[in-house]
Each structure stands twice: as structure tokens, then as C-alpha cells.
Protein backbone atom coordinates (compact mmCIF):
# COMPACT_ATOMS: atom_id res chain seq x y z
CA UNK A 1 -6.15 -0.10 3.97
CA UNK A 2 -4.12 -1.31 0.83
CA UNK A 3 -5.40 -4.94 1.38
CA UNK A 4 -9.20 -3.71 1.36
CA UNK A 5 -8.67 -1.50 -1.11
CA UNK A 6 -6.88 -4.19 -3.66
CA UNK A 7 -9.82 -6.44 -2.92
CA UNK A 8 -12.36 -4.02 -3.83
CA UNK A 9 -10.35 -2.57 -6.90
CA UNK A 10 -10.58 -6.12 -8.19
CA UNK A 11 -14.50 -6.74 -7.82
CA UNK A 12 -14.69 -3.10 -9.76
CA UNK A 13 -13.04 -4.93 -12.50
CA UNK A 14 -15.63 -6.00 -14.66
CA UNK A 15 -16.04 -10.05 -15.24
CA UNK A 16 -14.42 -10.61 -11.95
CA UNK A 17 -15.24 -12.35 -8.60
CA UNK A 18 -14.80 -14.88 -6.44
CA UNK A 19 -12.05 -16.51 -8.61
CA UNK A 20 -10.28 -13.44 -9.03
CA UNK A 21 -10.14 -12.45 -5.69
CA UNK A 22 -8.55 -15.80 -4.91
CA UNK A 23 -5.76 -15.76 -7.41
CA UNK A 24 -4.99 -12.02 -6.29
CA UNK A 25 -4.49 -13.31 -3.17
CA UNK A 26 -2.84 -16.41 -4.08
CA UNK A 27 -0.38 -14.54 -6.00
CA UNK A 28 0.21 -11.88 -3.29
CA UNK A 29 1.26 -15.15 -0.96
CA UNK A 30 2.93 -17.49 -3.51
CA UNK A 31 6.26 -15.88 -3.43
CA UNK A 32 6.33 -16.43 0.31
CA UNK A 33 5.85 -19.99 -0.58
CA UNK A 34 8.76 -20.35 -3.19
CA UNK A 35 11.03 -18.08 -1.77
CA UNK A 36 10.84 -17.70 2.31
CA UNK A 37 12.68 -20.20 3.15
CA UNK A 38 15.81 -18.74 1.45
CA UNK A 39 14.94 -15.12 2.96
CA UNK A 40 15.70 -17.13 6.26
CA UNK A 41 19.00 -18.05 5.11
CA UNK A 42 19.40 -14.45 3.96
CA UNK A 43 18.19 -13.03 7.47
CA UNK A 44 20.69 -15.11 8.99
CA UNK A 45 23.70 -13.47 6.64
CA UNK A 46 23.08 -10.02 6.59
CA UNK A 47 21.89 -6.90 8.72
CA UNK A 48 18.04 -7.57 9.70
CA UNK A 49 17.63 -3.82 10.08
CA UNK A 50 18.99 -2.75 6.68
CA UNK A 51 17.30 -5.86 4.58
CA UNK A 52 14.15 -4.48 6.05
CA UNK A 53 14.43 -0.49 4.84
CA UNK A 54 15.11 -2.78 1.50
CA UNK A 55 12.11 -4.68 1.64
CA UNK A 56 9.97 -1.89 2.74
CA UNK A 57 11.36 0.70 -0.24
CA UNK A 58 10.21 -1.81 -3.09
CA UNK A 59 6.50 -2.68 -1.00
CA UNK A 60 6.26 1.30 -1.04
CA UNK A 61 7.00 1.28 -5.06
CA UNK A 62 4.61 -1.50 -5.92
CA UNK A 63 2.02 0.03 -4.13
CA UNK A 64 2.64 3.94 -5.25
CA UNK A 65 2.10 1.97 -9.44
CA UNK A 66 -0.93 0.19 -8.62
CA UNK A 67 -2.76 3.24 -6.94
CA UNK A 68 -1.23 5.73 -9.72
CA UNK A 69 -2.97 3.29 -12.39
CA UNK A 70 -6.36 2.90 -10.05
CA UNK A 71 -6.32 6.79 -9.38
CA UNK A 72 -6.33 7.22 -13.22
CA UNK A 73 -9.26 4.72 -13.91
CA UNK A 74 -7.33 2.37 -16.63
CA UNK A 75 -6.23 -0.33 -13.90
CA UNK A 76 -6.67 -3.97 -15.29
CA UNK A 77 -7.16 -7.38 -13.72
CA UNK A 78 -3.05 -7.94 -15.10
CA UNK A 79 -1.88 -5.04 -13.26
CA UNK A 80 -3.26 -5.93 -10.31
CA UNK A 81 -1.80 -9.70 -10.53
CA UNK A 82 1.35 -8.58 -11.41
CA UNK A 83 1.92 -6.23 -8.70
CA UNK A 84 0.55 -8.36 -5.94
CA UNK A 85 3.18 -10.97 -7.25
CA UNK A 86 5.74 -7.71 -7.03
CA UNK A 87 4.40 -6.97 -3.51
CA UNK A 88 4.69 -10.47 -2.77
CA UNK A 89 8.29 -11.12 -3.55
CA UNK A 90 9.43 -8.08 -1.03
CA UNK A 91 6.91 -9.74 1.71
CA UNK A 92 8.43 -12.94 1.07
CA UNK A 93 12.11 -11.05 1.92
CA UNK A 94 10.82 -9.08 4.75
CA UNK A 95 8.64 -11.31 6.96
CA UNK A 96 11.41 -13.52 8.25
CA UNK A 97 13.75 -11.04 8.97
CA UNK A 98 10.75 -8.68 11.03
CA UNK A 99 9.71 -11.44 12.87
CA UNK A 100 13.35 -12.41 13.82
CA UNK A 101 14.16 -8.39 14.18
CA UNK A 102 12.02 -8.62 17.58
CA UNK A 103 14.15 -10.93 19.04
CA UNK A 104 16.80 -8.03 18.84
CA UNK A 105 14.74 -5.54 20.21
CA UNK A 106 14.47 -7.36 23.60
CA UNK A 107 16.22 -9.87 25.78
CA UNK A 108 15.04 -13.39 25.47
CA UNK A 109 12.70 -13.03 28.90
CA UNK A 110 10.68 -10.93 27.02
CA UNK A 111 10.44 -12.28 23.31
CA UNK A 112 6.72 -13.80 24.27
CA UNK A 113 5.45 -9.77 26.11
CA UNK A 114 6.98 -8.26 22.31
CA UNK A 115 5.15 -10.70 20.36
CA UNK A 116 2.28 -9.73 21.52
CA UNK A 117 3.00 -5.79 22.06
CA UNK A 118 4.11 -5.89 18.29
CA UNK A 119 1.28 -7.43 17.05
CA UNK A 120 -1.42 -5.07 18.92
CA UNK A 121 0.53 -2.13 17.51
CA UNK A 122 -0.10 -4.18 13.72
CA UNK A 123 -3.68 -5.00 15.20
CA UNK A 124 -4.27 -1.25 15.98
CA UNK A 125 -3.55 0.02 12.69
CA UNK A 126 -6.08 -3.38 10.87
CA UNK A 127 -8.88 -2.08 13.28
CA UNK A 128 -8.59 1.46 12.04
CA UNK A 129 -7.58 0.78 8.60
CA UNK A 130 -10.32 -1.54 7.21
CA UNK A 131 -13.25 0.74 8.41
CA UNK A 132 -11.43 4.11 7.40
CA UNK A 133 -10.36 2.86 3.80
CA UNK A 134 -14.06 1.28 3.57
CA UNK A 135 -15.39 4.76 4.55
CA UNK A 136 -13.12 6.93 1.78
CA UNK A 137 -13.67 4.28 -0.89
CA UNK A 138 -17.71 4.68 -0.10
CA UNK A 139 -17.23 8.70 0.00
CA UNK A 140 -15.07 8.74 -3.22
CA UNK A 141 -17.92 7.14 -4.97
CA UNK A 142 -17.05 3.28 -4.44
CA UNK A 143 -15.12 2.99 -8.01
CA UNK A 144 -11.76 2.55 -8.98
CA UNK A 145 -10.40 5.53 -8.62
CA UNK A 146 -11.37 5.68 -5.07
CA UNK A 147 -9.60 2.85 -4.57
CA UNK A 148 -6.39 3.87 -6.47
CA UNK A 149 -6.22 7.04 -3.64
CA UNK A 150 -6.48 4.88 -0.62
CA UNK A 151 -3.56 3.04 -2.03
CA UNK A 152 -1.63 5.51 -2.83
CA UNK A 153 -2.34 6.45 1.24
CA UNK A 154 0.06 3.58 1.82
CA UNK A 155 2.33 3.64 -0.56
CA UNK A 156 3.15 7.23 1.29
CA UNK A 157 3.14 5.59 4.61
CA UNK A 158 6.24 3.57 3.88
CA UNK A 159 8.46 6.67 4.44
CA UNK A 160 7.49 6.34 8.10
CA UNK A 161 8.51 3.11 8.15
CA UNK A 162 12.24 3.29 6.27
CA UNK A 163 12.82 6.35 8.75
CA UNK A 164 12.50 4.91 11.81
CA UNK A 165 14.71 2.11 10.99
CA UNK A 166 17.47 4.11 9.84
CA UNK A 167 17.21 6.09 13.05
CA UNK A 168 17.74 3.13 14.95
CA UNK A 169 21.07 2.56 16.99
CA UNK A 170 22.84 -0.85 16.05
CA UNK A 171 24.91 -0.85 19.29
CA UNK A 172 21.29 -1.09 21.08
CA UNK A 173 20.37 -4.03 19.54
CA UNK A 174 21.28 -7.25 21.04
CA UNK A 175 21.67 -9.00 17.09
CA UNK A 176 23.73 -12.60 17.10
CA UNK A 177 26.59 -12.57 14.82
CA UNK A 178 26.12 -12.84 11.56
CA UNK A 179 26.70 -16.43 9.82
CA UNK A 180 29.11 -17.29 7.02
CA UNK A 181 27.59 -18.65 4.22
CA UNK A 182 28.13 -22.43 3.88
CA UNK A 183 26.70 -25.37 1.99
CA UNK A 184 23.38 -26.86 3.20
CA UNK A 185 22.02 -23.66 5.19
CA UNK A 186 18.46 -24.36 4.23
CA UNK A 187 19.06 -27.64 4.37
CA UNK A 188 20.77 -27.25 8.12
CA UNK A 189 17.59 -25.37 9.08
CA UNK A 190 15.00 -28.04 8.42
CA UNK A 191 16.80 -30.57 10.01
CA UNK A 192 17.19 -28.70 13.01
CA UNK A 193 13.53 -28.06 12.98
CA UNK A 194 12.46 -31.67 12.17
CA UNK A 195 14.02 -32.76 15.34
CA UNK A 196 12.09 -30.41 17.56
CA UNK A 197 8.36 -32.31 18.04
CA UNK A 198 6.90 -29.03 19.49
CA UNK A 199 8.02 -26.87 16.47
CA UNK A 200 6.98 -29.32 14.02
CA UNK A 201 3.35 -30.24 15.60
CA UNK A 202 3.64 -25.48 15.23
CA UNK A 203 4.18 -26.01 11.79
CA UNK A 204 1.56 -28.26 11.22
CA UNK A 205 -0.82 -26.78 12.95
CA UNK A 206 -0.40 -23.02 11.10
CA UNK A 207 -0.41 -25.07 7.85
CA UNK A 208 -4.24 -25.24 8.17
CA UNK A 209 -4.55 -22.54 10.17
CA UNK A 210 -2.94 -20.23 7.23
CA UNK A 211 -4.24 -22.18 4.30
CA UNK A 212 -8.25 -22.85 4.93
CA UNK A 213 -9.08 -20.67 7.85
CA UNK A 214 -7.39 -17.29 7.22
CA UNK A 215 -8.73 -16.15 3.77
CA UNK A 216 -10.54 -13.37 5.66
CA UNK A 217 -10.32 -11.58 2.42
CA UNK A 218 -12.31 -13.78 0.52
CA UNK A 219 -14.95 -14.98 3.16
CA UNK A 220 -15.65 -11.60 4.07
CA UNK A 221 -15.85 -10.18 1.07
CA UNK A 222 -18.44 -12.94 -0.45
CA UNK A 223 -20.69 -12.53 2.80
CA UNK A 224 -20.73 -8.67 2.62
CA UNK A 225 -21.61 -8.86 -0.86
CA UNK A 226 -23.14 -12.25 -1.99
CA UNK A 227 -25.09 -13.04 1.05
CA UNK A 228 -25.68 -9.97 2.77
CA UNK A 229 -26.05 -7.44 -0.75
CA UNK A 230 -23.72 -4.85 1.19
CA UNK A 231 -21.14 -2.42 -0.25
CA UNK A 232 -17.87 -1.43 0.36
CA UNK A 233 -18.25 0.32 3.88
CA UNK A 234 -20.00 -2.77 5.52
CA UNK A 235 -17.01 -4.58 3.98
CA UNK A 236 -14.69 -2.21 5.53
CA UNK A 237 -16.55 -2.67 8.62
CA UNK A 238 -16.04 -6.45 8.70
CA UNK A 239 -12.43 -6.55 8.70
CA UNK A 240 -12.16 -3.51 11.71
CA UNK A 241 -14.29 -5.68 13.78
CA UNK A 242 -12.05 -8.82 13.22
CA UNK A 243 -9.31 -6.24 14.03
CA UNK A 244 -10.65 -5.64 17.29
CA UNK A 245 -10.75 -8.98 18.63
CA UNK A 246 -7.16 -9.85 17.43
CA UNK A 247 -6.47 -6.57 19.31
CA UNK A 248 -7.63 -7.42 21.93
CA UNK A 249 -6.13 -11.10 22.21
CA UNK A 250 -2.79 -9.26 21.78
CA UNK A 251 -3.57 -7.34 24.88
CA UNK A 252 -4.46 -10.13 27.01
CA UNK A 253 -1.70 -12.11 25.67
CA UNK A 254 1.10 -9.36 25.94
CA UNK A 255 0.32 -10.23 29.86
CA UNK A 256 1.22 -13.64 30.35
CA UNK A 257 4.56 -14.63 30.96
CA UNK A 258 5.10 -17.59 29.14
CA UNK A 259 2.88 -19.78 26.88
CA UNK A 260 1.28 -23.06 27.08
CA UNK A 261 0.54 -25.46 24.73
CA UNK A 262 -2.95 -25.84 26.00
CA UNK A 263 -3.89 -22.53 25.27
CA UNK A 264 -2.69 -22.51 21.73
CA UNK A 265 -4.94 -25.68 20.84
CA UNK A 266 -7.49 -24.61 22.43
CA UNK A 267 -8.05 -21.29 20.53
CA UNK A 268 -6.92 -23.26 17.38
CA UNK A 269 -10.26 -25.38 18.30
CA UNK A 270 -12.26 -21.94 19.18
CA UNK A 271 -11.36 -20.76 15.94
CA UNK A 272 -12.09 -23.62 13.59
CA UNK A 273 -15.90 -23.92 15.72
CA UNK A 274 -16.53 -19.96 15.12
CA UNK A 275 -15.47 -20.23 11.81
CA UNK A 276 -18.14 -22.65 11.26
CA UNK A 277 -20.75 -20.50 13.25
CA UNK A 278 -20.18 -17.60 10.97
CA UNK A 279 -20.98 -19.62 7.97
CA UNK A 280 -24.30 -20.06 9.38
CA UNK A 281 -25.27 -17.08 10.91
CA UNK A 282 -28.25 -15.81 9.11
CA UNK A 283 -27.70 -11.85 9.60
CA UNK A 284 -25.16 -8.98 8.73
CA UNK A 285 -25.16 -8.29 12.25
CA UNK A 286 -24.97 -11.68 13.62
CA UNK A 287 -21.52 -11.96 11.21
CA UNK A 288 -20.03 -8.65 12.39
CA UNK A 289 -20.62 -9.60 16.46
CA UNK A 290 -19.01 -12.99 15.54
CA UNK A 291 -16.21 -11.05 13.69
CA UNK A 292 -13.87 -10.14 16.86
CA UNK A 293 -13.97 -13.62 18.08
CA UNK A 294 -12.66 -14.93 15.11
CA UNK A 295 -10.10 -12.38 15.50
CA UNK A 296 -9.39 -12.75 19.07
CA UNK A 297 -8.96 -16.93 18.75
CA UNK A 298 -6.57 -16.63 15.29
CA UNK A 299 -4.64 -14.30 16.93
CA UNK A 300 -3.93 -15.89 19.97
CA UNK A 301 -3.14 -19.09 17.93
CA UNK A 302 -0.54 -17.03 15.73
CA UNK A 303 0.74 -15.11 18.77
CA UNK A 304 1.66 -18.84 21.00
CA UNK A 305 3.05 -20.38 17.87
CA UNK A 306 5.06 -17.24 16.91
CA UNK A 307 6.32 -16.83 20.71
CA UNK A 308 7.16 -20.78 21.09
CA UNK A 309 9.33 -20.60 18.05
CA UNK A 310 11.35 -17.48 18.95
CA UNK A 311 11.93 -18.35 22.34
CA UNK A 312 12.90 -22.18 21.86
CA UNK A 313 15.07 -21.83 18.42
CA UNK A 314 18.70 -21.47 18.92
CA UNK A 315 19.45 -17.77 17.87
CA UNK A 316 21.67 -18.84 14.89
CA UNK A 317 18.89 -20.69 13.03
CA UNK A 318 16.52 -17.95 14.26
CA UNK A 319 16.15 -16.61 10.64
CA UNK A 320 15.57 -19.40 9.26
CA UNK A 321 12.72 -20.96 11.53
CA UNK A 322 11.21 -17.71 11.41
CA UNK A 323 11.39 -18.48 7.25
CA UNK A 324 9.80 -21.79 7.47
CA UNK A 325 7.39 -20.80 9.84
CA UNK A 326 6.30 -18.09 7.33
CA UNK A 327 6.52 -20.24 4.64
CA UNK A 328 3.80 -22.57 5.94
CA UNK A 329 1.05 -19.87 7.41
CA UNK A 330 1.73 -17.54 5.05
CA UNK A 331 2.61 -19.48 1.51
CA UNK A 332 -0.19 -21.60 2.31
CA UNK A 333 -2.81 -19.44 1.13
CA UNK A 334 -1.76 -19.78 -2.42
CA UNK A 335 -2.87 -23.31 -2.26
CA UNK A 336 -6.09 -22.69 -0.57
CA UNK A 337 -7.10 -19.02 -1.60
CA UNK A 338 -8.24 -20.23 -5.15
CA UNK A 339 -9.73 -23.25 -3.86
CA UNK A 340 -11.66 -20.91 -1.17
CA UNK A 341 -12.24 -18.40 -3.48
CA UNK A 342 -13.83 -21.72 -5.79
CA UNK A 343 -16.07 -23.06 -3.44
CA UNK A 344 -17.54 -19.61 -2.68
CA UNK A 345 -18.58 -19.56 -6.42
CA UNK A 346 -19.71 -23.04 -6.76
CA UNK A 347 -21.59 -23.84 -3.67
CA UNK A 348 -22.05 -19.88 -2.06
CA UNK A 349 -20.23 -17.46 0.16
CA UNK A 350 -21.09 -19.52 3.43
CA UNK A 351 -20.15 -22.87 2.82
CA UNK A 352 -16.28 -20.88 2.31
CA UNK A 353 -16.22 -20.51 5.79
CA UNK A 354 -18.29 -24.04 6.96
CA UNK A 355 -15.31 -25.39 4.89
CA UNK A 356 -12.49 -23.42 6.32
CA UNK A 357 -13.40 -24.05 9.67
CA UNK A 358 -13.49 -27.78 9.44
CA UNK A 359 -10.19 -28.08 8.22
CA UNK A 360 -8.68 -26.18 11.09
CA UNK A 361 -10.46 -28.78 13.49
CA UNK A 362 -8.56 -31.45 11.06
CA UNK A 363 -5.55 -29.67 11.47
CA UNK A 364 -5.56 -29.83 15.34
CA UNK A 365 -6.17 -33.37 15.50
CA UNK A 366 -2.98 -34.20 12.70
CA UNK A 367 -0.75 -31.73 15.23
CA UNK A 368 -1.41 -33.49 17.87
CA UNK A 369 -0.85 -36.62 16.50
CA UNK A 370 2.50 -35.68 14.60
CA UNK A 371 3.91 -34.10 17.78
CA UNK A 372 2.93 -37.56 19.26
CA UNK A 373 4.40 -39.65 16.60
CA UNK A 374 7.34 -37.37 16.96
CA UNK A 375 7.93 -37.76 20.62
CA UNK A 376 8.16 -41.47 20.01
CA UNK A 377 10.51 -41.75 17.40
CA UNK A 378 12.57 -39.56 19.18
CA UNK A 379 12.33 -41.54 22.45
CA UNK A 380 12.78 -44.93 20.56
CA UNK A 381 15.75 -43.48 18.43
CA UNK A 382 17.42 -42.50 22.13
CA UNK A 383 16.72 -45.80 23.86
CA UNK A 384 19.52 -47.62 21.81
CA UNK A 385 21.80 -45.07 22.59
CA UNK A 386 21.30 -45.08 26.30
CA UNK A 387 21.48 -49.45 26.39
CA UNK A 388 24.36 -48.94 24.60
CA UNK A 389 25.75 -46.51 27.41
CA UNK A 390 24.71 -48.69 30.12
CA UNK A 391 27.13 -51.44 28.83
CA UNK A 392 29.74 -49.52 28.09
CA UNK A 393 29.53 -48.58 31.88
């Protein structure tokens, strides 16, 4: 709801528009960028389950000042920067650690099933919450102030949140021990990763993924209201019905036992075609039916990668792969949320997501071929080694 409503608080703003929407975003992300990969380290040292209630507490204040200032009518395009940066720094702290925190909810035979179970409880709550903040903004007159209540909606719903985790039992948890801080942790963490071809073709992969193709909140909000003269309802609209296709891919893929590489390139391709499609499509319609299959291919795409990384890292470095692996889907949109955001105003609303699809399908093709490269070097670097053996034998 928060994420719609920010959006839409911004095009109230007079002067704004695509641009701004972009650096909102970008700003939102960048902190994920800069500071994720030491949030790893800091999942790693301390209790995953009290660093979130942390995390959660200062999302809840950032977003209880920005609707206060909305609900009053004297919110500016600063405040709004400034507090998605705010927002951004707890995300930054808190997405590691979650995404590591499921790992100690279950045993390791069923990390992939509470991937997916975890996100179609977070893909629940986008189907409902797009639509429903959509419809209150509409019925509170579509202005600021209507904005500045829905986010003060989720600035309350953070107490639900903190609660739970405090009522939590640490002795149910299966957490690793906790690891001393040394020298080098970060630096310990991409090494381990760069010698793991499968994690780093992952990496590469969500790098396009995260940066070009998953500025829903800029596409969507340039077709609803550039090319399609819609208001804030049918926006609200748009991202429910990408909600219910990433629901149900979360569904289908909380069934499967295991995950194969296949199927995450595959719907990596899906997604980068689709994209394309929706650029093109020449009704409102047309770009809502499209709308869950863009949501049902991304997800499964985030899902496998997600999955693959928590099952094959070595629960030590958990933290921190979980960090980098953040870093790149999610501190990628930074870099390509302006440039989106750009393109939308200099060439139109539809050629953001011609564009954006098109560099997924780029980004497939250099996976491939760095998990390729990777499996080479690895296999030249260990044919010495096993000569050398053979002699000594």
C-alpha cells in the first residue's frame, strides 16, 4: 500500500514525473546498494530475530513522518527523497537477515517449500494492497492527503510485525552459531561466492533482472497514466493483478521439491518476452491481462535463484550471500530506475518496458555464458592439481 501510495504522493507533487518517480525509487534502493553487503556481515554476527524487530521499528518511524506530513497537505518532493533514503537504509539492514531468517525457521529439506510459502504470504498481502490503497486514495479524493492516510495504514502495521518476532521461541529455531568478527568478512564472502559458477551465473542473472526489468513502479505508473489517461484506482489495479500472478507462481512453486536450472532460465526468458509484449499492447485491458504473467515469470525467477542460494551456501556465509544477492537485485534499481524513469520521458511510457525487457533477454545470454566461462576456469585451474597428484602417486 505504502509503495503505491509514495508513488502517487509524488506525481501529486506539482512539476514532477517520470524523473521523479525514478530517483524516489532509486533512492529508496541505493542504500541496499552501498550498504547490503555489510548487513550480511552483520547478519552473520548477531541475533537475526532481534536485528529484524530493529529494522522493522525504524521502517515503521519513517513511514508514520512521511504520512503525518502527506495527511497534513505540506509534503514536498525533499521529504519524500529523504525518507525513502531513511526507509532505505533499514531495508538495506533487514533484507539479508529475513531472507537468511527462513533458513532458521525450517530444516534444510525444506528451505526451497519456505521460499516459496513465504513469498505467497508477501504476494498475498501485494495483491490486496495495491488495489485497496488505489481504491482509498480514489475515495479520499486522489490528493495528497489521501495518500498521507494510506501510509500512515502501514506505518501502524509494523506493530504486527515487531510482535510476532518477539513472541518467537529462540530454542525453536535451528540458527548456526554466531561468527566472531575477523578481518576480511566481506571480503571472505565474495570469494567464497566467486568460486561457486552456479551462484555467480544467479548473480548475474538478477543483476538485469532487478535493474531493467523490475521497475514495476515506474512502467506501470507511466502506462496507467501517460498512455492509457487513467487515475489512481486503475493504477492500483495494475500492481494487484501483477500480484496475482507472482501469487500464484509461489503456489505452484511451493510444490516442487527441488529446483532446476532450466526452469529458472526459462521464466527469466518468459519474462524478458512479456515484458516486451506489454510495451506494445495497445489497450488498458490488454496490459492488465498481461499483468499476472509478468508476475507469475519474475517471481518464479526470484523464487529458483533465492532457493538455489539458501540451499547450496554453507550456513556460516549464509548472511552474507543472502547480502550480495540483495545487493545485486535489489541495489540495482538505483542504477536503472532513473534511467527507466528517463526513457519513459524522452521516448514514452512503452518503450520503458520494450527496453526493460530486452535487457533481461541480454542478461540470460551473459549468465549463461559466465557460468560457462566459470566452469572452465575452474576445471582448467583443477587439472594441474590432479597431474600433479598422479605423479606424486
Amino acid at each position: 500500500m505504502q509503495r503505491i501510495a509514495q508513488d502517487w504522493l509524488v506525481l501529486t507533487i506539482p512539476g514532477n514525473g517520470g524523473t521523479a518517480l525514478g530517483v524516489t525509487t532509486g533512492l529508496q534502493f541505493l542504500p541496499v546498494l552501498l550498504l547490503s553487503p555489510y548487513a550480511g556481515v552483520v547478519a552473520d554476527r548477531f541475533s537475526k530475530r532481534r536485528l529484524l524487530q530493529v529494522t522493522q521499528a525504524v521502517m515503521a518511524a519513517s513511514a508514520l513522518v512521511l504520512g503525518v506530513i502527506a495527511a497534513l497537505g505540506v509534503a514536498e518532493t525533499w521529504h519524500v527523497y529523504l525518507l525513502a533514503f531513511v526507509f532505505g537504509i533499514a531495508a538495506a539492514f533487514d533484507a539479508p537477515a529475513r531472507q537468511a531468517f527462513v533458513s532458521e525457521m525450517v530444516g534444510s529439506a525444506d528451505v526451497a517449500n519456505a521460499v516459496s510459502l513465504n513469498s505467497a504470504a508477501f504476494n498475498s498481502a501485494r495483491m490486496i494492497g495495491p488495489g485497496l490503497a488505489g481504491l482509498l486514495i480514489g475515495l479520499g479524493g486522489g490528493g495528497m492527503r489521501a495518500t498521507g492516510w494510506v501510509i500512515l495504514v502501514n506505518a501502524v502495521s509494523y506493530a504486527a510485525v515487531i510482535l510476532q518476532l518477539r513472541r518467537m521461541d529462540p530454542d525453536e529455531l535451528q540458527s548456526p552459531r554466531l561468527v566472531a568478527r575477523t578481518p576480511g568478512m566481506l571480503r571472505a564472502g565474495v570469494s567464497y561466492m566467486r568460486g561457486q559458477p552456479k551462484m555467480m551465473m544467479i548473480l548475474v542473472l538478477v543483476f538485469f533482472v532487478g535493474t531493467f526489468g523490475m521497475n514495476f513502479q515506474i512502467t506501470s505508473a507511466l502506462m496507467a497514466t501517460e498512455v492509457f489517461d487513467k487515475g489512481a484506482t486503475e493504477y492500483g489495479v495494475l500492481g494487484s493483478f501483477l500480484a496475482i500472478g507472482s501469487l500464484t507462481g509461489a503456489l505452484i512453486a511451493a510444490g516442487r521439491s527441488e529446483v532446476r536450472l532450466r526452469l529458472l532460465l526459462g521464466a527469466a526468458v518468459a519474462f524478458g518476452v512479456v515484458e516486451i509484449a506489454a510495451g506494445l499492447v495497445p489497450s488498458y485491458l490488454t496490459f492488465v491481462l498481461l499483468c499476472p504473467l509478468l508476475g507469475f515469470s519474475v517471481i518464479t525467477v526470484l523464487n529458483s535463484c533465492n532457493a538455489l542460494l539458501q540451499i547450496e551456501s554453507d550456513p556460516l556465509m549464509r548472511g552474507r550471500v543472502m547480502a550480495i544477492y540483495m545487493t545485486i537485485v535489489m541495489g540495482g534499481t538505483p542504477l536503472g530506475a532513473p534511467v527507466i524513469g528517463w526513457i519513459g520521458e524522452q521516448y514514452g511510457a512503452r518503450w520503458t518496458l520494450v527496453v526493460s525487457g530486452v535487457m533481461v533477454l541480454v542478461g540470460v545470454g551473459a549468465a549463461v555464458a559466465v557460468r560457462t566461462l566459470a566452469e572452465r576456469r575452474r576445471l582448467l585451474g583443477a587439472a594441474p592439481r590432479d597431474q600433479a597428484g598422479a605423479a606424486a602417486f
